[in-house]
Protein backbone atom coordinates (compact mmCIF):
# COMPACT_ATOMS: atom_id res chain seq x y z
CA UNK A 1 81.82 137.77 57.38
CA UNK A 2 80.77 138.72 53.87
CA UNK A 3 77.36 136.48 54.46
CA UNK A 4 76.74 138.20 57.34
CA UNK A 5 77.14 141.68 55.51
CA UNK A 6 74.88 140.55 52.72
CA UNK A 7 72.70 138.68 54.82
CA UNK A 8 72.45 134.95 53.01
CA UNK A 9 75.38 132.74 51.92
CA UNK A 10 76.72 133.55 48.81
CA UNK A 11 78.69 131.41 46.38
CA UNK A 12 79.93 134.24 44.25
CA UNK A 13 79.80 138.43 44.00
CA UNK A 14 80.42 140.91 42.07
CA UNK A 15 82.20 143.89 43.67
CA UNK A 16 82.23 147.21 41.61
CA UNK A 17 84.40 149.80 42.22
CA UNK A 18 81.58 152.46 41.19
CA UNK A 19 82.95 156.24 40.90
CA UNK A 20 85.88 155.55 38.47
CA UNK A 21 89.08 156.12 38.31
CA UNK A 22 90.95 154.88 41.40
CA UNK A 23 87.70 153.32 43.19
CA UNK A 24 88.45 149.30 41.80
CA UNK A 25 91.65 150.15 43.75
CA UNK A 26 89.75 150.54 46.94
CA UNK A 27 87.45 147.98 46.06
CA UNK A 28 89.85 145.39 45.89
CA UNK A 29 90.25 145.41 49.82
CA UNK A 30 86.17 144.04 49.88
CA UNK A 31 87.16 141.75 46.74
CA UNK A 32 90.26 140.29 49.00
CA UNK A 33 87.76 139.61 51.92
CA UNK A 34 85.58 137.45 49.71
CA UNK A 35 88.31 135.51 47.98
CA UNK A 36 89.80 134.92 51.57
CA UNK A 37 86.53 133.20 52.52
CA UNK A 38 86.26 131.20 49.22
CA UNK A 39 83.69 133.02 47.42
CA UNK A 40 83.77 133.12 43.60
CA UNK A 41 84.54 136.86 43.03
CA UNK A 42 84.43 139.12 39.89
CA UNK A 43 86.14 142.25 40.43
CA UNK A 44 84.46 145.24 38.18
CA UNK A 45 85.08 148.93 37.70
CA UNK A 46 82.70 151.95 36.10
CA UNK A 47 85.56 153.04 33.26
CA UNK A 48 85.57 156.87 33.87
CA UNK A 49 89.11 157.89 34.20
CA UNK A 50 90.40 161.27 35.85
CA UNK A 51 91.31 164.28 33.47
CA UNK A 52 94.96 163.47 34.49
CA UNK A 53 94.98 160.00 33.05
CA UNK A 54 92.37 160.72 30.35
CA UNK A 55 91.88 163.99 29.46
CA UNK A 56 88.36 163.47 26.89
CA UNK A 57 85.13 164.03 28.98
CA UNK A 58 83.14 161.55 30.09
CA UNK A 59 82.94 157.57 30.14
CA UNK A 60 85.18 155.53 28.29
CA UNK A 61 82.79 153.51 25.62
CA UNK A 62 82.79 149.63 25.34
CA UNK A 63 84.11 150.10 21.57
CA UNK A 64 87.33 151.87 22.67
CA UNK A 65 88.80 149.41 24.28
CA UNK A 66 90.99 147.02 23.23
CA UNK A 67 92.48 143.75 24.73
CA UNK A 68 89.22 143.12 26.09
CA UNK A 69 86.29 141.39 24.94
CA UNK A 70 82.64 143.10 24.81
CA UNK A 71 79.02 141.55 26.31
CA UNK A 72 77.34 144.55 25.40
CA UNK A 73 77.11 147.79 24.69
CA UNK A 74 78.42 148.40 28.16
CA UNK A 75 79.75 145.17 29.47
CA UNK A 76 83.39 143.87 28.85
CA UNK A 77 85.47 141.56 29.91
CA UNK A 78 89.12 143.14 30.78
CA UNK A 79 92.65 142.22 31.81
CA UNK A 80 95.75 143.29 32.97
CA UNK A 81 96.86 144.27 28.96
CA UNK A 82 93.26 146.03 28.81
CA UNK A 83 93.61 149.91 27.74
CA UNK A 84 91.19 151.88 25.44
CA UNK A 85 92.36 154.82 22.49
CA UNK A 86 90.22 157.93 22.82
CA UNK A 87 91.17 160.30 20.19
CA UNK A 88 94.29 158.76 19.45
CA UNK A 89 95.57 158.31 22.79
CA UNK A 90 96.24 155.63 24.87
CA UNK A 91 94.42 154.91 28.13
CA UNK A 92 94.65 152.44 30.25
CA UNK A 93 91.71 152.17 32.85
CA UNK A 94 92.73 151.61 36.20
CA UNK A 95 91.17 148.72 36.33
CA UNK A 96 93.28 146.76 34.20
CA UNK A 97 96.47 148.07 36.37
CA UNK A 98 94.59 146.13 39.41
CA UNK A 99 93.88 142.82 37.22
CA UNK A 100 98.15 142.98 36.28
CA UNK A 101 99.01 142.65 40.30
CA UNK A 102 96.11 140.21 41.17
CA UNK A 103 96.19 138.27 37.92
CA UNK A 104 92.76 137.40 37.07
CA UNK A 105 90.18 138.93 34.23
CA UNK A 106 87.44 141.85 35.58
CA UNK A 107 84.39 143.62 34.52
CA UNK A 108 84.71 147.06 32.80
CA UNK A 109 81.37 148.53 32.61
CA UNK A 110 80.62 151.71 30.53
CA UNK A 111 77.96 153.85 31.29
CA UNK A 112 77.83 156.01 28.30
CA UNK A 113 74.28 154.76 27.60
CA UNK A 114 70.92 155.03 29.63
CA UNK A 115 70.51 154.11 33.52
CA UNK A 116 68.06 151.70 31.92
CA UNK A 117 69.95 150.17 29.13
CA UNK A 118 73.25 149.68 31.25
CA UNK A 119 70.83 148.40 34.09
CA UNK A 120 69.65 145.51 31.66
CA UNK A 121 72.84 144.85 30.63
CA UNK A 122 74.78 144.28 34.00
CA UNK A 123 71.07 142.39 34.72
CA UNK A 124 71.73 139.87 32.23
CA UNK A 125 75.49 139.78 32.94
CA UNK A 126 73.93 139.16 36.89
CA UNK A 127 71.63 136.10 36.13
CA UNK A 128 74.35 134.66 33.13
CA UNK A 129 76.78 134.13 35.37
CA UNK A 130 74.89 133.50 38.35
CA UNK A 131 75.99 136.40 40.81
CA UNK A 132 74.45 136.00 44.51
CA UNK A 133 75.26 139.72 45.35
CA UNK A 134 76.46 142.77 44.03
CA UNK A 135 78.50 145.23 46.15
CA UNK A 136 79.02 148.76 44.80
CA UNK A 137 82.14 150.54 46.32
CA UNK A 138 82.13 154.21 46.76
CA UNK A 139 86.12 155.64 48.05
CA UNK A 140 85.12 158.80 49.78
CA UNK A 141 81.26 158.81 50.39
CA UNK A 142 80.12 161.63 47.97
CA UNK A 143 77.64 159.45 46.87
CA UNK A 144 75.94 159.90 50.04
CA UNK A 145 75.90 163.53 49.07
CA UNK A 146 72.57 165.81 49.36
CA UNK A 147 74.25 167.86 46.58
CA UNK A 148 74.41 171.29 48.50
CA UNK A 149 77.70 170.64 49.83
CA UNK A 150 80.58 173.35 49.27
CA UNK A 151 83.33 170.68 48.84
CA UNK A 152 81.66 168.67 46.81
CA UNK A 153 82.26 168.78 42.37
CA UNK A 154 82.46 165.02 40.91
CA UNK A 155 78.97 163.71 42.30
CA UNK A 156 77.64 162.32 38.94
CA UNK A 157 79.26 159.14 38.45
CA UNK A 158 79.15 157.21 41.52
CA UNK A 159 75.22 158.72 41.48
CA UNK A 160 74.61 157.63 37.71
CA UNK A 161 75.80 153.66 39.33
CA UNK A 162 74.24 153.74 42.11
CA UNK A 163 70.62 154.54 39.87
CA UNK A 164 72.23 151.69 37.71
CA UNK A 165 72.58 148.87 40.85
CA UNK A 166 68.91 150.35 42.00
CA UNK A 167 67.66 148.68 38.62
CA UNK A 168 69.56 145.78 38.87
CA UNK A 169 68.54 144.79 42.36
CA UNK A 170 64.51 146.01 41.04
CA UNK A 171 65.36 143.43 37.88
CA UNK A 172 67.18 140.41 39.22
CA UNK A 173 66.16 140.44 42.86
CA UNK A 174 69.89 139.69 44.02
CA UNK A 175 71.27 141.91 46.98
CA UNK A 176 73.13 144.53 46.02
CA UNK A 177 75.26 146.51 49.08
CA UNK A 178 76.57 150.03 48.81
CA UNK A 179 80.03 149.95 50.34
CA UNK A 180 82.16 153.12 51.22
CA UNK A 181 85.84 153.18 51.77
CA UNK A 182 87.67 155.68 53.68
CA UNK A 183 85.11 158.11 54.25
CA UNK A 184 86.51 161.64 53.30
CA UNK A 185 89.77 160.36 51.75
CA UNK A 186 89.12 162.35 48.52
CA UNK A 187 88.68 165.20 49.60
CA UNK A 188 85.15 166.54 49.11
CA UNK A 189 82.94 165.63 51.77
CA UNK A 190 84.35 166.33 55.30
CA UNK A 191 85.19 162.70 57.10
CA UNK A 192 82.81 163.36 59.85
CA UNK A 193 80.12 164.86 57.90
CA UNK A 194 80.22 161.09 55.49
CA UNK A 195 80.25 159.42 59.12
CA UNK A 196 77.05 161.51 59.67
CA UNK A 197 75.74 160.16 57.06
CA UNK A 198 76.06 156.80 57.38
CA UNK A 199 75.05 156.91 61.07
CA UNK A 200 71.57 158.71 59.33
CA UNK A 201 71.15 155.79 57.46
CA UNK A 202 71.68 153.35 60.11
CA UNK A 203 68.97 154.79 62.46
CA UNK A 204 66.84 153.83 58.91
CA UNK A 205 68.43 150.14 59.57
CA UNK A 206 70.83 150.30 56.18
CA UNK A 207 73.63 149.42 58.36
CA UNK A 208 74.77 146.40 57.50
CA UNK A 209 78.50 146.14 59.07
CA UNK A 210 82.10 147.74 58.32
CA UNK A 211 85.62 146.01 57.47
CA UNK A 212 89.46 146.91 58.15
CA UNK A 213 92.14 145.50 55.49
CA UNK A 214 94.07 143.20 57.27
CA UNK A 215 98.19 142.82 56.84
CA UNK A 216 97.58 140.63 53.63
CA UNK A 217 94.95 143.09 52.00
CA UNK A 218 97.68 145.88 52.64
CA UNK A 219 100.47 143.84 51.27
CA UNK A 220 98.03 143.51 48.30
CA UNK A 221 97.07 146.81 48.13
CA UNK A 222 100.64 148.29 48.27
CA UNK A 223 101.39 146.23 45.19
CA UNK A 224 98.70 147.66 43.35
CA UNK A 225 99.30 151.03 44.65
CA UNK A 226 102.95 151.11 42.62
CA UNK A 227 101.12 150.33 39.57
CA UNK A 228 97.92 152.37 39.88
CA UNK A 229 96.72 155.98 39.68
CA UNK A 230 94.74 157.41 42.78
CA UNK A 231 95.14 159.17 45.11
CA UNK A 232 92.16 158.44 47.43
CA UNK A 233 92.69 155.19 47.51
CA UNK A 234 96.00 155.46 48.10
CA UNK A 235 95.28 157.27 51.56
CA UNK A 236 92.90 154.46 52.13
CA UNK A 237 96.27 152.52 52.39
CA UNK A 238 98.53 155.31 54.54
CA UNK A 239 95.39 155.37 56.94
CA UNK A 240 95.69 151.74 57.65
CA UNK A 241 99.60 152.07 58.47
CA UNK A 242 99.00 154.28 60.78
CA UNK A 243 99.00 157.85 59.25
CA UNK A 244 97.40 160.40 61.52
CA UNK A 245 96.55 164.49 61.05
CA UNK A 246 96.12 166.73 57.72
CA UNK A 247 97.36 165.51 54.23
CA UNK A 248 97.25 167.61 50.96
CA UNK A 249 95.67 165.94 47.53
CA UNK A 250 94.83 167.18 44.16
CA UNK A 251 98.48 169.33 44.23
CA UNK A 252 97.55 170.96 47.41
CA UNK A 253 94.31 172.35 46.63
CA UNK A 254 92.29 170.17 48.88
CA UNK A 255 93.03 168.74 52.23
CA UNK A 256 91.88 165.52 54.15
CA UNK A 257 92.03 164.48 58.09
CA UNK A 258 93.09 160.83 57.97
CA UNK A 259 93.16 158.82 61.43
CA UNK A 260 92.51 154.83 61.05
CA UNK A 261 88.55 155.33 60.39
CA UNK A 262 90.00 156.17 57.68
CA UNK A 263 90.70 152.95 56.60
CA UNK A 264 87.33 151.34 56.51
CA UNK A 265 84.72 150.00 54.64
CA UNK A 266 81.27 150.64 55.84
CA UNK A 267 78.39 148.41 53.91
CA UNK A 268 74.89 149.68 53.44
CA UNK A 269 71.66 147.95 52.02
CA UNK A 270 71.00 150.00 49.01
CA UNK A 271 67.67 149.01 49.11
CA UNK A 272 66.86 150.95 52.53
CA UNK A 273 69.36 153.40 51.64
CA UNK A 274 68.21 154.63 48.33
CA UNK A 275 65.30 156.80 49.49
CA UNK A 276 68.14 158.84 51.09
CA UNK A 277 69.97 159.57 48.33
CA UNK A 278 68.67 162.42 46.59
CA UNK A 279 71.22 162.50 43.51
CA UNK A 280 70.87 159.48 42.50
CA UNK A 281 66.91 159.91 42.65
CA UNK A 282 67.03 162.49 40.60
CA UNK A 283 69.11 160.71 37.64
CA UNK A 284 67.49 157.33 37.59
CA UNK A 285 65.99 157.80 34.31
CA UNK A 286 68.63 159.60 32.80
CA UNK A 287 69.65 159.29 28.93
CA UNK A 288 73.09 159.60 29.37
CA UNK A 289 75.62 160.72 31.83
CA UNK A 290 75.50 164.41 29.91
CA UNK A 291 71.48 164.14 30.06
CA UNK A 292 72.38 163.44 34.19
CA UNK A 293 74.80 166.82 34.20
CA UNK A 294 71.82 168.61 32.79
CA UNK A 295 69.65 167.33 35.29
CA UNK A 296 72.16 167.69 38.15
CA UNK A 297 73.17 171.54 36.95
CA UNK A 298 69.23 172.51 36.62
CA UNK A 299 69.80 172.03 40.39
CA UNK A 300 72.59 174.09 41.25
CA UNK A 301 74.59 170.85 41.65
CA UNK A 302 78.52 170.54 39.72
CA UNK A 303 79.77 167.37 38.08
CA UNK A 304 82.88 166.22 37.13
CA UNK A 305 81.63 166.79 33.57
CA UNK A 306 80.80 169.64 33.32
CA UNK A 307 84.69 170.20 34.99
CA UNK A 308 86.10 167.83 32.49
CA UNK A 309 84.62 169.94 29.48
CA UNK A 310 86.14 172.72 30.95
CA UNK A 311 89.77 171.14 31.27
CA UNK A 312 89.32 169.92 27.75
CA UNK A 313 88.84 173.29 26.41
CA UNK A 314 91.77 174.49 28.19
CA UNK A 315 93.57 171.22 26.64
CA UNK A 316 92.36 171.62 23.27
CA UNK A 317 93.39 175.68 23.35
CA UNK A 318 96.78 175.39 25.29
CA UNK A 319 97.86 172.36 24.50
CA UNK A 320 98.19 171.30 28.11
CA UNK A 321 96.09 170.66 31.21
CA UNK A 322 96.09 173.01 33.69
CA UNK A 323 97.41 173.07 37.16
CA UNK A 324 96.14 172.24 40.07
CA UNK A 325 95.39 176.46 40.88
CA UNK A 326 93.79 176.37 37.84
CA UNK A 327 91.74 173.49 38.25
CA UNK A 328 91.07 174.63 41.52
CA UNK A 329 89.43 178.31 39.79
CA UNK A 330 87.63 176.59 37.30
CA UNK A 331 85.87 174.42 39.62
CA UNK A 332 84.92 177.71 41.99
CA UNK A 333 83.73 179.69 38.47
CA UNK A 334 81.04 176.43 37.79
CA UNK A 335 80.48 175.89 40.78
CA UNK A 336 79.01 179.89 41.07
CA UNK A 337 77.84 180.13 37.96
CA UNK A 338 75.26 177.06 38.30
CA UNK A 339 74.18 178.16 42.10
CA UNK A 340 73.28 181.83 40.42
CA UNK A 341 71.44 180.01 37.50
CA UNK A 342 69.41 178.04 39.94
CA UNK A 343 68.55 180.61 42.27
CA UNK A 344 67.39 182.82 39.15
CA UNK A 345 64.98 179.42 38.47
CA UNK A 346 64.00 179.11 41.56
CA UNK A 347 62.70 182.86 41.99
């Protein structure tokens, strides 16, 4: 099945869980299907945490990490003992919870530097190790965002990877697939409006096919799920055992409809798809993810940064993170602050 999504026969891929935090955990139900059909797979995660598990803004850099080995500026190999120290505190990605249950070394890519720069790293990572395809996995579908959308606030990072797979598809020629899991499941973008969509993109032919974990993907995924941090992913799993109806995430500030759809993977060719995808258009040459924010916010458009900033100020004064009503204000507050700045551009 996995040839048939990427369209040749593969030896190996590289699967990428691509908007941080608890995406590898998602990712690892695409990773499952190509170890299942004997494919040499390499299992890698962007290393942005959540403010709950990380609480300084932005990326985690290459040099923070320890346990692991660097390729790069932005490249590293990781493990199951992998964490990083930011400001003094311990962090361990969630990617290196997933390598403890599955037992095998991953790629922990940082991308603190340039869409370009990372691109020609992960390029030469691509043609070292001879990777036939690259599959970027998105849990929730707000990459497919248009950026107007009044649920949605962390757009930047799975946008800022998705510019960053562009380049490495332009560069090394191999097929890279956009994959997302459990459309809606974190609570953003409405399910059916992701499931819009994707059916937009398939009347464009960047359909490519969708996938259900099966019992041994589950009995995987439940293992990593008492180790790991998400909570998107984790519905990802409670969809596939049957949950139906309304469930509460992000301490009952945000809701999300799960029914079995909500369970699946639906694959995309990036390369057809990318002309649709306005954010990450508009961020393919950034700088830096905070050079992307600016570009986003001149826009109207929220990111998680410019949330995280804000959470870190309330940290760094309080001496605590705020709660979930808190969080929940905050985001509003940006969120009409950078709508009034753009319309007062736009005039």
């Amino acid at each position: 099945m996995i040839d048939e999504i990427i369209g040749i026969n593969i030896r190996s891929v590289l699967v990428i869980g691509i908007g941080g935090g608890g995406d590898v955990v998602g990712s690892t139900i695409t990773y499952s299907l190509a170890i299942n059909e004997d494919k040499n797979a390499v299992l890698g995660a962007v290393l942005w945490e959540r403010y709950v598990n990380d609480i300084v803004p932005g990326p985690i850099r290459i040099q923070e990490l320890k346990n692991a080995e660097a390729i790069g500026n932005y490249l590293a190999i990781v493990n199951g003992d992998t964490y990083a120290v930011r400001e003094g505190k311990h962090v361990i990605p969630q990617i290196a919870n997933v390598l403890s249950v599955i037992k095998d070394d991953g790629l922990g890519i940082s991308i603190s530097g340039s869409v370009n720069n990372v691109a020609k790293e992960l390029s030469d990572y691509v043609n070292k190790y001879g990777i036939d395809a690259v599959i970027g996995i998105d849990v929730g579908g707000d990459v497919l965002a248009l950026g107007n959308e009044d649920g949605l606030y962390s757009p930047l990072t799975d946008s800022y990877s998705v510019a960053v797979l562009s380049k490495v598809q332009e560069i090394t020629g191999v097929p890279t697939i956009l994959g997302i899991t459990g459309p809606g499941v974190d609570g953003e973008l409405d399910r059916d409006y992701v499931l819009t969509r994707i059916s937009q993109l398939a009347s464009k032919g960047a359909f490519l096919g969708a996938y259900g974990p099966t019992r041994d993907d589950l009995a995987i995924l439940e293992d990593i799920l008492n180790r790991a941090i998400t909570e998107a992913s984790a519905l990802v799993f409670k969809a596939a055992r049957g949950h139906y109806g309304n469930v509460s995430i992000r301490g009952n500030t945000r809701y999300v409809r799960l029914d079995i759809s909500s369970s699946i993977t639906y694959y995309l060719d990036l390369k057809k798809a990318m002309n649709d995808l306005p954010l990450a258009n508009l961020i393919i040459n950034a700088k830096d993810p905070w050079d992307a924010m600016k570009i986003l916010n001149s826009r109207g458009v929220m990111t998680e940064l410019n949330f995280e900033e804000e959470v870190y100020r309330y940290y760094r004064t309080r001496l605590k993170i705020p709660s979930p009503e808190e969080t929940y204000l905050m985001i509003k507050e940006i969120k009409g602050r950078l709508r009034s700045q753009s319309q007062l551009v736009d005039r």
